[in-house]
C-alpha atoms as a PDB file:
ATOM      1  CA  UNK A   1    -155.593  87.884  16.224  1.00  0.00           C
ATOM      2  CA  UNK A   2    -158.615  86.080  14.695  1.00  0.00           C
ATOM      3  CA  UNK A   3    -159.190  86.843  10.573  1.00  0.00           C
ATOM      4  CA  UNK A   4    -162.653  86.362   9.061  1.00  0.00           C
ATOM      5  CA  UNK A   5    -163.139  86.145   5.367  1.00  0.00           C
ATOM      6  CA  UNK A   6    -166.746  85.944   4.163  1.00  0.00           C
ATOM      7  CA  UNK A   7    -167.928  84.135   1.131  1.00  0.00           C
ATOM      8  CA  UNK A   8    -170.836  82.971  -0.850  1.00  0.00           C
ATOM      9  CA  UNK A   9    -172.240  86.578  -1.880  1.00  0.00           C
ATOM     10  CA  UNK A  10    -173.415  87.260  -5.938  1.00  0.00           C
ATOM     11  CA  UNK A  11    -176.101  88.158  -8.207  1.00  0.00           C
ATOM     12  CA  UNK A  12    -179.631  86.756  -7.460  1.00  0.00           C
ATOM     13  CA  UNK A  13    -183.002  87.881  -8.906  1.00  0.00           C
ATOM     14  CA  UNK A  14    -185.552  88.628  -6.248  1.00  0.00           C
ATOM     15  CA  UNK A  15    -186.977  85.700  -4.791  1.00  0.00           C
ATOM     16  CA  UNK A  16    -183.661  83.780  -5.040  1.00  0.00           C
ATOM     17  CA  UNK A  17    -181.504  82.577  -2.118  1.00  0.00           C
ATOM     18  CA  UNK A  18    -178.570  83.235  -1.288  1.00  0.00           C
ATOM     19  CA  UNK A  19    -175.964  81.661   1.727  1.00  0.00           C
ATOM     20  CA  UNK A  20    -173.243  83.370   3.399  1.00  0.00           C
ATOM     21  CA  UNK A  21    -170.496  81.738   5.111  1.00  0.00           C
ATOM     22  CA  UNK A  22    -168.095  83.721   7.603  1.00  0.00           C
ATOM     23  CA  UNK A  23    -164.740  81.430   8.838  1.00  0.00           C
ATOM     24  CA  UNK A  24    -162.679  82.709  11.453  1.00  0.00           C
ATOM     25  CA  UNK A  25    -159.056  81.582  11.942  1.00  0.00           C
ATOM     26  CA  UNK A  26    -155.823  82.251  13.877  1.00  0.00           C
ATOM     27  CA  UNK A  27    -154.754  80.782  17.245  1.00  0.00           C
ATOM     28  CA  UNK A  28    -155.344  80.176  20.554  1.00  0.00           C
ATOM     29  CA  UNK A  29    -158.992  81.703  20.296  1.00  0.00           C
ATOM     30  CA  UNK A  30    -162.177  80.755  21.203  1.00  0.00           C
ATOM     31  CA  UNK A  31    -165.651  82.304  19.325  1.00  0.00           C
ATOM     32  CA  UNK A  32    -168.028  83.882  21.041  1.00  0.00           C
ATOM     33  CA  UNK A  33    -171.176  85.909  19.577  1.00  0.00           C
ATOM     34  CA  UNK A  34    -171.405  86.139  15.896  1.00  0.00           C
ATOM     35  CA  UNK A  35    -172.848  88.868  14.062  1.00  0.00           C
ATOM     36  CA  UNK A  36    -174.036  89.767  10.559  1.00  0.00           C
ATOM     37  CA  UNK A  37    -174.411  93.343   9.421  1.00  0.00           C
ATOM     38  CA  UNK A  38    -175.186  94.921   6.104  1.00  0.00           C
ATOM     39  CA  UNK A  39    -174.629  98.145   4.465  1.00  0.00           C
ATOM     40  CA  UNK A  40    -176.191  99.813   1.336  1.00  0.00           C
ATOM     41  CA  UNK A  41    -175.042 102.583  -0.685  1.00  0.00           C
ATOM     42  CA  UNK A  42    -175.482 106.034   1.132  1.00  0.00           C
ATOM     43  CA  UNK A  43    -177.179 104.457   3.862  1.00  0.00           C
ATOM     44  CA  UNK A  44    -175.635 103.422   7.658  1.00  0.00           C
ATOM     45  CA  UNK A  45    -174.936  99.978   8.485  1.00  0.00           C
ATOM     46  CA  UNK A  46    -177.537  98.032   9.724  1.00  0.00           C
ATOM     47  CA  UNK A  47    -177.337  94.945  12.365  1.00  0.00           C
ATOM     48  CA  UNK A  48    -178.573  91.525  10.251  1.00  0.00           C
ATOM     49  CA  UNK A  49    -178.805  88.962  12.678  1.00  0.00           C
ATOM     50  CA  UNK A  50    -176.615  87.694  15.723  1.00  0.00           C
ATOM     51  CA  UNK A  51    -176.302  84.115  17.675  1.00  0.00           C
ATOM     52  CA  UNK A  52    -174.825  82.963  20.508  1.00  0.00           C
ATOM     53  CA  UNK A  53    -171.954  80.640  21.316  1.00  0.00           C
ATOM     54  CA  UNK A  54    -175.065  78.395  22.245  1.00  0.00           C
ATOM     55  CA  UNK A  55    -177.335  79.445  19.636  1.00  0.00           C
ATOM     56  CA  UNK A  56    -179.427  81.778  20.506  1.00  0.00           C
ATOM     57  CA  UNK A  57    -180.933  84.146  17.780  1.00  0.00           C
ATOM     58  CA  UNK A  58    -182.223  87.618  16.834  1.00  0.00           C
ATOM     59  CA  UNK A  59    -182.902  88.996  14.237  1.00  0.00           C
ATOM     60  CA  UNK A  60    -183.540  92.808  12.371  1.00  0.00           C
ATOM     61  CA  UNK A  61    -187.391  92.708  11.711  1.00  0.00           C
ATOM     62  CA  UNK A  62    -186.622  93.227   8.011  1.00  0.00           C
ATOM     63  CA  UNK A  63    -184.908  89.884   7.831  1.00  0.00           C
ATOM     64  CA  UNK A  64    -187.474  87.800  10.140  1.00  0.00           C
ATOM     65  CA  UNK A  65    -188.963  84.948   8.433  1.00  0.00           C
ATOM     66  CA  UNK A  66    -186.596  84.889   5.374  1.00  0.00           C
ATOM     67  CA  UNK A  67    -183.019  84.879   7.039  1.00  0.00           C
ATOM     68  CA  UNK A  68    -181.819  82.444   9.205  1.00  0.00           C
ATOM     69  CA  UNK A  69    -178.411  82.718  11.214  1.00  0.00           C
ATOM     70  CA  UNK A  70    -176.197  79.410  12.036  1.00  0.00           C
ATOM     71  CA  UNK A  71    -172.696  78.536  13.294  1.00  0.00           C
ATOM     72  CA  UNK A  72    -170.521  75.651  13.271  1.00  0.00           C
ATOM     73  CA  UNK A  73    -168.641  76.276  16.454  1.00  0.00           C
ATOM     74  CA  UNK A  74    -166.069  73.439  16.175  1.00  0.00           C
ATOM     75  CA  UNK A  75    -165.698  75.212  12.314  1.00  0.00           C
ATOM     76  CA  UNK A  76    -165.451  78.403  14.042  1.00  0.00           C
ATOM     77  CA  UNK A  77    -167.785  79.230  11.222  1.00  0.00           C
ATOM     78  CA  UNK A  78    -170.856  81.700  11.123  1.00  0.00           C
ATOM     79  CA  UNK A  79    -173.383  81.013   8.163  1.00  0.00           C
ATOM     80  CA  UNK A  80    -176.744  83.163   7.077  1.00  0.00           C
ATOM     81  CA  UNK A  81    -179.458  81.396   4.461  1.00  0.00           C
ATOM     82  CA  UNK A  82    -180.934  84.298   3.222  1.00  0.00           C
ATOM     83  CA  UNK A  83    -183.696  83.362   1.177  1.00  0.00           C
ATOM     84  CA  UNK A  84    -187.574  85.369  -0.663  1.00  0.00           C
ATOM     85  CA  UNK A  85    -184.022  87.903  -1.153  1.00  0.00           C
ATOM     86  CA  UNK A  86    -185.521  91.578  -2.308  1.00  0.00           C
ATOM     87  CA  UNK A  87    -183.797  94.073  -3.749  1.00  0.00           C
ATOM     88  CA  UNK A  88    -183.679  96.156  -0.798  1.00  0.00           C
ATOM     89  CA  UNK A  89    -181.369  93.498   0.463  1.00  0.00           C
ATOM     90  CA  UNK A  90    -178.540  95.026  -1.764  1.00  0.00           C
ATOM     91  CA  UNK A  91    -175.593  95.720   0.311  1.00  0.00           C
ATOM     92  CA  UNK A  92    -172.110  94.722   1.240  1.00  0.00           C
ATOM     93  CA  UNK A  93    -172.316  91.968   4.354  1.00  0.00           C
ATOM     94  CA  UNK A  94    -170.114  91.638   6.874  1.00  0.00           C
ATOM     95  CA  UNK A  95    -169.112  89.508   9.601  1.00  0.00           C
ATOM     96  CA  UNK A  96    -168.391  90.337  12.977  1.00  0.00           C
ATOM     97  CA  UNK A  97    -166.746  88.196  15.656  1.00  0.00           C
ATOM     98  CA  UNK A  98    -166.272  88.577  19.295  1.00  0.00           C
ATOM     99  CA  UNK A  99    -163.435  86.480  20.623  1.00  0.00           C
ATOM    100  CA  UNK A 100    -161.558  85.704  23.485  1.00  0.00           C
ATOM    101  CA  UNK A 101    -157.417  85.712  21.792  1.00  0.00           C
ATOM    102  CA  UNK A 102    -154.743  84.372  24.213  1.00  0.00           C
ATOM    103  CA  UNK A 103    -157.345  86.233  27.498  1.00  0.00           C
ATOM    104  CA  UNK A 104    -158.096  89.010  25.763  1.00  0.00           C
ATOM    105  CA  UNK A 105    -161.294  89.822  24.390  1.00  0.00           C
ATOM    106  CA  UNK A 106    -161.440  91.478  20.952  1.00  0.00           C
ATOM    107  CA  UNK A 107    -164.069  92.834  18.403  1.00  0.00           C
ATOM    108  CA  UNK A 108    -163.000  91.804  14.908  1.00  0.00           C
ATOM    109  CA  UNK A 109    -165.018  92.227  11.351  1.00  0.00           C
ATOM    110  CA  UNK A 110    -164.686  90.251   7.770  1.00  0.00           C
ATOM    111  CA  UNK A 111    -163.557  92.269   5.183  1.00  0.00           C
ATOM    112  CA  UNK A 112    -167.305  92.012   3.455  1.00  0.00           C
ATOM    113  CA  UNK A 113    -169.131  90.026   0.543  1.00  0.00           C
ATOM    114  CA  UNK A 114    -171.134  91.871  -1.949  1.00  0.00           C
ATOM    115  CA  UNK A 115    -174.844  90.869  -1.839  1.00  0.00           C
ATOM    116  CA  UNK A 116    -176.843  92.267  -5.048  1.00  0.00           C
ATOM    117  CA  UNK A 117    -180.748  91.787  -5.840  1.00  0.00           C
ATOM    118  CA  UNK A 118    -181.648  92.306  -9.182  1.00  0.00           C
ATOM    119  CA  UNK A 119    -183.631  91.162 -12.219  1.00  0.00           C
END
């Protein structure tokens, strides 16, 4: 099994910055892609950003320019800078990790960090 806990969500006024950090642990594991996703209230959940085990990017197009995606692989961390933040970026975010555990490939998600935009 791999866990992910996110951290570094909050309050920020729009225009602030905000970074999120996503750490994976367990054993015998090895990180592949990483993914951010976001969900509002009442609305579906919505693919942030996603790199590579060798760091390659994309990105939603409401996040290009003012988001950027990183990873620490020998952290087996995941970060995203998110930064001009807008209200509309109000949402719970959450990691995703694919991983290879003891052969196996698995799919496994963060439990989620509250991201809120507001004056």
């Amino acid at each position: 099994q791999v866990q992910l806990v996110e951290s570094g969500g909050g309050l920020v006024q729009p225009g602030g910055s905000l970074r999120l950090s996503c750490a994976a642990s367990g054993s015998d594991f090895s990180i592949y892609t990483m993914v951010w996703h976001r969900q509002a209230p009442g609305k579906q959940r919505e693919l942030v950003a996603t790199i590579t085990r060798t760091g390659s990017t994309n990105y939603a197009d409401s996040v290009k320019g003012r988001f950027t995606i990183s990873r620490d692989n020998a952290k087996n961390t995941v970060y995203l800078q998110m930064n001009s933040l807008k209200p509309e970026d109000t949402a719970v975010y959450y990691c995703q990790s694919l991983a290879v555990v003891r052969g196996a490939m698995g799919d496994y998600w963060g439990q989620g960090t509250q991201v809120t935009v507001s004056s």
